[in-house]
Structures are given as structure tokens and as C-alpha cells.
N, C-alpha and C. Protein backbone atom coordinates (compact mmCIF):
# COMPACT_ATOMS: atom_id res chain seq x y z
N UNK A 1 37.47 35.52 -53.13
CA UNK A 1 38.22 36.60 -52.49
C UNK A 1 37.48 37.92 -52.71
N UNK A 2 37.54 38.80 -51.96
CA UNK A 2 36.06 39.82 -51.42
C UNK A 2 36.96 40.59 -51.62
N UNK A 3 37.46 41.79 -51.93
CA UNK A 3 38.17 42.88 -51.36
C UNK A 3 37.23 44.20 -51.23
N UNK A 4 37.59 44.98 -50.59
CA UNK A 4 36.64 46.04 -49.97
C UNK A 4 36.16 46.99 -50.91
N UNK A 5 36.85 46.79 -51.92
CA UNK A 5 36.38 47.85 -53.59
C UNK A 5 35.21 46.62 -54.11
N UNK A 6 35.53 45.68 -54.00
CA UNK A 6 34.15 44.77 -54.30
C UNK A 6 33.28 44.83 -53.36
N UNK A 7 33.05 44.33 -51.95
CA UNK A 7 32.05 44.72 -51.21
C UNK A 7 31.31 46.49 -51.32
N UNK A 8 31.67 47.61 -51.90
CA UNK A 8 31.81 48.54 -52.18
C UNK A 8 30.51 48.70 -53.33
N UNK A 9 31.17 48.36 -54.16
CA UNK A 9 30.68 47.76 -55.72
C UNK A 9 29.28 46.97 -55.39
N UNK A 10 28.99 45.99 -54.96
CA UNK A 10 27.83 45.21 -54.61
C UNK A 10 26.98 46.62 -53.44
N UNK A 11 27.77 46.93 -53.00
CA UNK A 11 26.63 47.72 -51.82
C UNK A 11 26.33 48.88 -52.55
N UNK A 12 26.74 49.31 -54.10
CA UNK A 12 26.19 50.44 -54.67
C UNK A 12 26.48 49.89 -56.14
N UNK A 13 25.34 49.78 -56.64
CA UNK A 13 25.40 49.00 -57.76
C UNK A 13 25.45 50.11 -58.97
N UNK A 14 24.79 51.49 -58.88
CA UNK A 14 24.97 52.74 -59.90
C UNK A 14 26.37 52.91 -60.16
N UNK A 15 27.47 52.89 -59.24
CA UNK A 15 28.95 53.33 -59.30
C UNK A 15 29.33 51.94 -60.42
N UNK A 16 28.64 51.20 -60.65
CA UNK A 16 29.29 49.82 -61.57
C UNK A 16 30.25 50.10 -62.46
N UNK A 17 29.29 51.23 -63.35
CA UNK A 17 30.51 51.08 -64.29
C UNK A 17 31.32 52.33 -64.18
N UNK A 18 31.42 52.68 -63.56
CA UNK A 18 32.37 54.34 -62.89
C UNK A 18 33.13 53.78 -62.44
N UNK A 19 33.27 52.25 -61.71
CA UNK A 19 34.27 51.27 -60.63
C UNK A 19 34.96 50.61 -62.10
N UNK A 20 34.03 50.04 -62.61
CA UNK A 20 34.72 49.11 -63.63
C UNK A 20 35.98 50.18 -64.14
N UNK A 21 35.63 51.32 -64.67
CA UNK A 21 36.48 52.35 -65.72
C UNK A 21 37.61 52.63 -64.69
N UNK A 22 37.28 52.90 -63.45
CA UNK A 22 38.71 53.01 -62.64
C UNK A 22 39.40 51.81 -62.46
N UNK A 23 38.93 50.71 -62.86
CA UNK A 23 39.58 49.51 -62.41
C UNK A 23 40.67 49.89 -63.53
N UNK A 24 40.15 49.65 -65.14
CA UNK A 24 41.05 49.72 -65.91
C UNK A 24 41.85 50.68 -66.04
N UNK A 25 41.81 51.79 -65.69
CA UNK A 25 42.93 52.78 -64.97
C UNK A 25 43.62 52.79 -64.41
N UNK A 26 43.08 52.19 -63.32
CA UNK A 26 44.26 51.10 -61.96
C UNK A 26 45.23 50.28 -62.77
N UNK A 27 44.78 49.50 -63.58
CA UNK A 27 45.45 48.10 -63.45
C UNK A 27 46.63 48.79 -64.99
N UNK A 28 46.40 50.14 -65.38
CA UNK A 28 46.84 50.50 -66.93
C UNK A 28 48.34 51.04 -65.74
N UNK A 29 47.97 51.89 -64.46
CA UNK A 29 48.62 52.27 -63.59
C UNK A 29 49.76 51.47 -63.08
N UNK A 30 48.85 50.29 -62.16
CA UNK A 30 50.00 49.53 -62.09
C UNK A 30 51.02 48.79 -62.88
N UNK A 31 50.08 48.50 -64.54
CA UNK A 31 50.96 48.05 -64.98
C UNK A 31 52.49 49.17 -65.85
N UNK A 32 52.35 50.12 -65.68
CA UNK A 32 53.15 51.00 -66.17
C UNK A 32 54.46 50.76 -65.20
N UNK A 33 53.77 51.18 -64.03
CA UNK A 33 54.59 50.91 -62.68
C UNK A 33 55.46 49.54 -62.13
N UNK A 34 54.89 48.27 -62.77
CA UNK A 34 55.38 47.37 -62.58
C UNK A 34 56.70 47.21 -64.15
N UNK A 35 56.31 47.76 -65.16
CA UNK A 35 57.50 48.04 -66.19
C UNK A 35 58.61 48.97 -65.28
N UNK A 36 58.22 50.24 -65.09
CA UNK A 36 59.25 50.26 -64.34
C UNK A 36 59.93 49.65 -63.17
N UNK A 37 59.29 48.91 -62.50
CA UNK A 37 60.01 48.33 -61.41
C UNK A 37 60.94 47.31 -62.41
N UNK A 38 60.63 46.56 -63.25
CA UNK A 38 61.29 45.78 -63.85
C UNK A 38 62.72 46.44 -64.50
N UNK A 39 62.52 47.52 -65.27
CA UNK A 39 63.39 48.31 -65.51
C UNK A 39 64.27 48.79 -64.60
N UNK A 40 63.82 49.02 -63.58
CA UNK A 40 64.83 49.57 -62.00
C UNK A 40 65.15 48.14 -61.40
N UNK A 41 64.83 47.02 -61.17
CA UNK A 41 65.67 46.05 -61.15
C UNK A 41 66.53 45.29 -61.87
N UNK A 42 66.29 45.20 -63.33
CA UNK A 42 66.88 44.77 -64.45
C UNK A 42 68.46 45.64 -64.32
């Protein structure tokens, strides 16, 4: 599975780890966001 932040990533290989560090930002993001959703459905 390809998504367009990966095709992205392969077509500029310097941004690697500038992509990687936002990934874990993203995913620190969503997971905050998905506690609250749990919390607002709970």
C-alpha cells in the first residue's frame, strides 16, 4: 500500500528524516485525538 506521503518520500529522499519526525508527530496527534474520540463516545 503506496500512499502519496510515501510516493513523496521515495521521490525526495533528503526530506527522509524530516518525513519520518512528522510521521511521529502525526501518529502522537492522532493518537491523542483518537483518546478523545473514545472519551466523547464512552
Amino acid at each position: 500500500m503506496t500512499t502519496k506521503p510515501e510516493s513523496r518520500r521515495i521521490r525526495d529522499p533528503p526530506k527522509d528524516a524530516k518525513t519520518k519526525h512528522n510521521a511521529v508527530i502525526i501518529k502522537r496527534a492522532v493518537t491523542s485525538t483518537v483518546h478523545i474520540n473514545i472519551k466523547t463516545h464512552m
